[in-house]
Protein backbone atom coordinates (compact mmCIF):
# COMPACT_ATOMS: atom_id res chain seq x y z
CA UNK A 1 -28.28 -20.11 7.65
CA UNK A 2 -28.60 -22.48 4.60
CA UNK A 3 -26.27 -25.46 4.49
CA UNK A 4 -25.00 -23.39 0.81
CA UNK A 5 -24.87 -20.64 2.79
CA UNK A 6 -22.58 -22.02 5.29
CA UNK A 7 -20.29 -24.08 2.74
CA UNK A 8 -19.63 -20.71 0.84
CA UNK A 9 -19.03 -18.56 4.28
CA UNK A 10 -16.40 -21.72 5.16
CA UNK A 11 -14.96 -21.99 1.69
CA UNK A 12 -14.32 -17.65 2.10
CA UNK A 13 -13.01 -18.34 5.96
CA UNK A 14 -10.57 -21.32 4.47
CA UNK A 15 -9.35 -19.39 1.59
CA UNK A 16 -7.91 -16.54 3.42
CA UNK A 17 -9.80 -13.99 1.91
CA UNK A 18 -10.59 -10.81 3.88
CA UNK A 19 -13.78 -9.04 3.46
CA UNK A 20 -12.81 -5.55 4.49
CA UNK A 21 -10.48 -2.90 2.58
CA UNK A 22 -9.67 -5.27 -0.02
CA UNK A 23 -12.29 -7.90 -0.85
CA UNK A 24 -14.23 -5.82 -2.30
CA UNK A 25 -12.12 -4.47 -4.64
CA UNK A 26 -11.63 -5.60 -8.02
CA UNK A 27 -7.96 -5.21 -8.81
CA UNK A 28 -6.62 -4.63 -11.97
CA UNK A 29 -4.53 -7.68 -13.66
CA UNK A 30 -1.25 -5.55 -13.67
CA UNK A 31 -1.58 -5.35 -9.71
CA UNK A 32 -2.99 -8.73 -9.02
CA UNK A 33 -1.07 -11.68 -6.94
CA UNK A 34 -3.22 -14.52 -7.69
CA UNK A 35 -2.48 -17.96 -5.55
CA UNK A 36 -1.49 -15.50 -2.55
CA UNK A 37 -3.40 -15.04 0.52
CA UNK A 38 -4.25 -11.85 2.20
CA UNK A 39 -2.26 -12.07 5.38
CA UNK A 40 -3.41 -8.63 6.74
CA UNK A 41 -5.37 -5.49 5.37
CA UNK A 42 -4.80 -2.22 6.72
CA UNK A 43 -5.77 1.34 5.73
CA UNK A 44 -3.66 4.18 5.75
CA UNK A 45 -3.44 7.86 6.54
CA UNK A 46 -0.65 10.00 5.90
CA UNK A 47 1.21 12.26 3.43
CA UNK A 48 3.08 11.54 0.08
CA UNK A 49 6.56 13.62 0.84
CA UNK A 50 8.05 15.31 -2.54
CA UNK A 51 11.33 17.57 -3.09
CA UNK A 52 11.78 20.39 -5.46
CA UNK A 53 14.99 18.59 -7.79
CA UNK A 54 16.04 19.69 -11.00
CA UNK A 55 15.28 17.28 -13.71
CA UNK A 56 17.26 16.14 -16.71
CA UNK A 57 16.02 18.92 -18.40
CA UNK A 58 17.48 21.11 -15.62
CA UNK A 59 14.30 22.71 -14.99
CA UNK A 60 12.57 22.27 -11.33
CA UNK A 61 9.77 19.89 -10.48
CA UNK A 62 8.67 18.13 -7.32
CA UNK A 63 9.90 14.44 -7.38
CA UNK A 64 8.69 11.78 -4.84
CA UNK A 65 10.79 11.22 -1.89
CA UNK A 66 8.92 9.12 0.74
CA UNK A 67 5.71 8.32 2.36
CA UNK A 68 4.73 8.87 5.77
CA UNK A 69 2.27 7.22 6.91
CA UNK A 70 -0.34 5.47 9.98
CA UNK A 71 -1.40 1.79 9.44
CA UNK A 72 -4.80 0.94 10.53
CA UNK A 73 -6.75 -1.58 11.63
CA UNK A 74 -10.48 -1.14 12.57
CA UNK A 75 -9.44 2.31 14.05
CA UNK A 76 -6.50 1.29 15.90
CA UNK A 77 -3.27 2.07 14.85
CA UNK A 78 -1.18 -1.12 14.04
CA UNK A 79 1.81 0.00 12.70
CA UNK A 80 3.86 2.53 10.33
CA UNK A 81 4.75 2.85 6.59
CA UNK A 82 7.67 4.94 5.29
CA UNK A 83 10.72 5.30 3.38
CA UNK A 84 12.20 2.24 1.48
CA UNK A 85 8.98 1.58 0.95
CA UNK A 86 9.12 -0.04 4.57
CA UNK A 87 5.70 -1.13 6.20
CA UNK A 88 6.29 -1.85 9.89
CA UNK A 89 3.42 -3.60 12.57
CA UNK A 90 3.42 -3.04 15.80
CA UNK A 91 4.35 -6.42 17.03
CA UNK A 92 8.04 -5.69 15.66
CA UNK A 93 7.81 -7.36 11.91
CA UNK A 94 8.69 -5.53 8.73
CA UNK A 95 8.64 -5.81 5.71
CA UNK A 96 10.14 -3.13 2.42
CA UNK A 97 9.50 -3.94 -1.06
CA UNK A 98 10.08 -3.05 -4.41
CA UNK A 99 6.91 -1.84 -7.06
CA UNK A 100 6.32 -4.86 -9.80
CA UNK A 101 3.45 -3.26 -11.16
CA UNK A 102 0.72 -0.50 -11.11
CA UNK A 103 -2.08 0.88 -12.13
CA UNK A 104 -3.79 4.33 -12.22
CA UNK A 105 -5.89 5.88 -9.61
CA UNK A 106 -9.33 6.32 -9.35
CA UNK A 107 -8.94 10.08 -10.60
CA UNK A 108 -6.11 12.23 -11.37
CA UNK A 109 -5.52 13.51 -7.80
CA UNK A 110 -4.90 9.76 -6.66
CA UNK A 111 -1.76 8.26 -6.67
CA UNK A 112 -0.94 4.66 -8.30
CA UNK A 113 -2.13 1.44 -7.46
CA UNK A 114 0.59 -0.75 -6.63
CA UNK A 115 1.98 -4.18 -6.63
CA UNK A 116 5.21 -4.63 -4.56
CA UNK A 117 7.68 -7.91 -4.53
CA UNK A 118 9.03 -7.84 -0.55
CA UNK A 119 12.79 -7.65 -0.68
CA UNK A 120 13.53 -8.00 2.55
CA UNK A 121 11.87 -8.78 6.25
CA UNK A 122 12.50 -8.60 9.58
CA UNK A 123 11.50 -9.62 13.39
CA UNK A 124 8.66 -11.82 14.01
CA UNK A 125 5.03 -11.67 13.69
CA UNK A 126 1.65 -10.46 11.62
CA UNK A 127 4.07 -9.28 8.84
CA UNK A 128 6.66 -12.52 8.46
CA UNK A 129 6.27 -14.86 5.73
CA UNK A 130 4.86 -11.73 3.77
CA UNK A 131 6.06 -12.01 -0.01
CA UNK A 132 3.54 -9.44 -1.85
CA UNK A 133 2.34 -5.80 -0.79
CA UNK A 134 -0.64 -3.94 -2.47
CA UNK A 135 -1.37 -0.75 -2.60
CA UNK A 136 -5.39 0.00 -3.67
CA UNK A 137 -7.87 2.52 -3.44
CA UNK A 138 -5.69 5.37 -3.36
CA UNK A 139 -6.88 8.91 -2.48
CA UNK A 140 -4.52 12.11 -2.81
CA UNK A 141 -1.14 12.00 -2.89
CA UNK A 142 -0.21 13.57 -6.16
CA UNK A 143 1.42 17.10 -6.45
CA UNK A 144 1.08 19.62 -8.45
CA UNK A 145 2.21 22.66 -9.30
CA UNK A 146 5.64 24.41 -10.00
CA UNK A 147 8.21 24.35 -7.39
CA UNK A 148 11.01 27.58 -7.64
CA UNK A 149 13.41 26.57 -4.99
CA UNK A 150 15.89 23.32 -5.30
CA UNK A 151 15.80 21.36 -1.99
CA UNK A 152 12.26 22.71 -1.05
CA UNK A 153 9.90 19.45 0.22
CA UNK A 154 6.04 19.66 0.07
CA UNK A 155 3.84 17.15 1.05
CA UNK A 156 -0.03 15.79 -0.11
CA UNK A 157 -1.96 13.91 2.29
CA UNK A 158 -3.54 10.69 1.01
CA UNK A 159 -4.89 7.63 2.34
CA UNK A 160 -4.76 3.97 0.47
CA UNK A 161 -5.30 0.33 2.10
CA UNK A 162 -2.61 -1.92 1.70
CA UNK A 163 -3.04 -5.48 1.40
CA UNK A 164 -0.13 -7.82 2.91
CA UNK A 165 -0.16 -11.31 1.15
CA UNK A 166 1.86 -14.32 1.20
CA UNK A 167 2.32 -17.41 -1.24
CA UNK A 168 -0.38 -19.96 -0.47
């Protein structure tokens, strides 16, 4: 390897940048957290849960409840993301957040792109010190289609990688 090519792989390795789910992946200004650095990427596999709620318009129409939802990490399962939004590793740390920002899917199937401030954190490990959550290349999810019964849940499996970042 070229002495170039060794300064460049060192200045990647220092930086904190992660070359799987999410280095690749240009990200949209509106979802971006630039002087953070990724912490942890992991993909997910799970379902987007919706209930059948009358809107403001009284008439019926599935509304997002929570997600449900298998972190992983090279195949392994590492932890668990769901309702708050909460992602939780294995090793006991936790973080929930609250969206800042999004941006559409890929295609009209996919659900958004997210940027999420973390609100609140607990136990120790992978996940503490985490201050930024993104949600990218989002597949599925979305639901369509008339509900007729108030109360009624439905779910739509979708996947996304999730990219855990903290303030440099």
């Amino acid at each position: 390897m070229s002495i170039p090519a060794r300064a460049t792989l060192a200045l990647v390795l220092l930086t904190g940048l992660n070359v799987s789910a999410g280095a690749e992946t240009k990200l949209p200004e509106a979802i971006a957290a630039p002087g953070e650095t990724v912490v942890l990427s992991a993909h997910a596999e799970g379902a987007q849960v919706y209930e059948c709620k009358a809107g403001g318009d009284g008439k019926l129409a599935w509304t997002f409840r929570e997600p449900i939802a298998s972190l992983l990490v090279d195949g392994k399962t590492v932890g668990r993301h769901y309702a708050g939004p909460t992602w939780e590793n294995v090793d006991g740390s936790a973080v929930v957040g609250k969206v800042t920002g999004n941006a559409p899917g890929a295609t009209a199937d996919d659900i958004a792109w997210l940027k999420l401030q973390v609100t609140a954190s607990h136990g120790k490990g992978v996940l503490t010190g985490v201050t930024t959550v993104q949600r990218i290349n989002t597949k599925g999810g979305k639901l369509v289609g008339a509900c007729d019964k108030a109360g009624s849940f439905k779910s739509a499996p979708y996947s996304a990688d999730y990219v855990f970042l903290r303030k440099a």
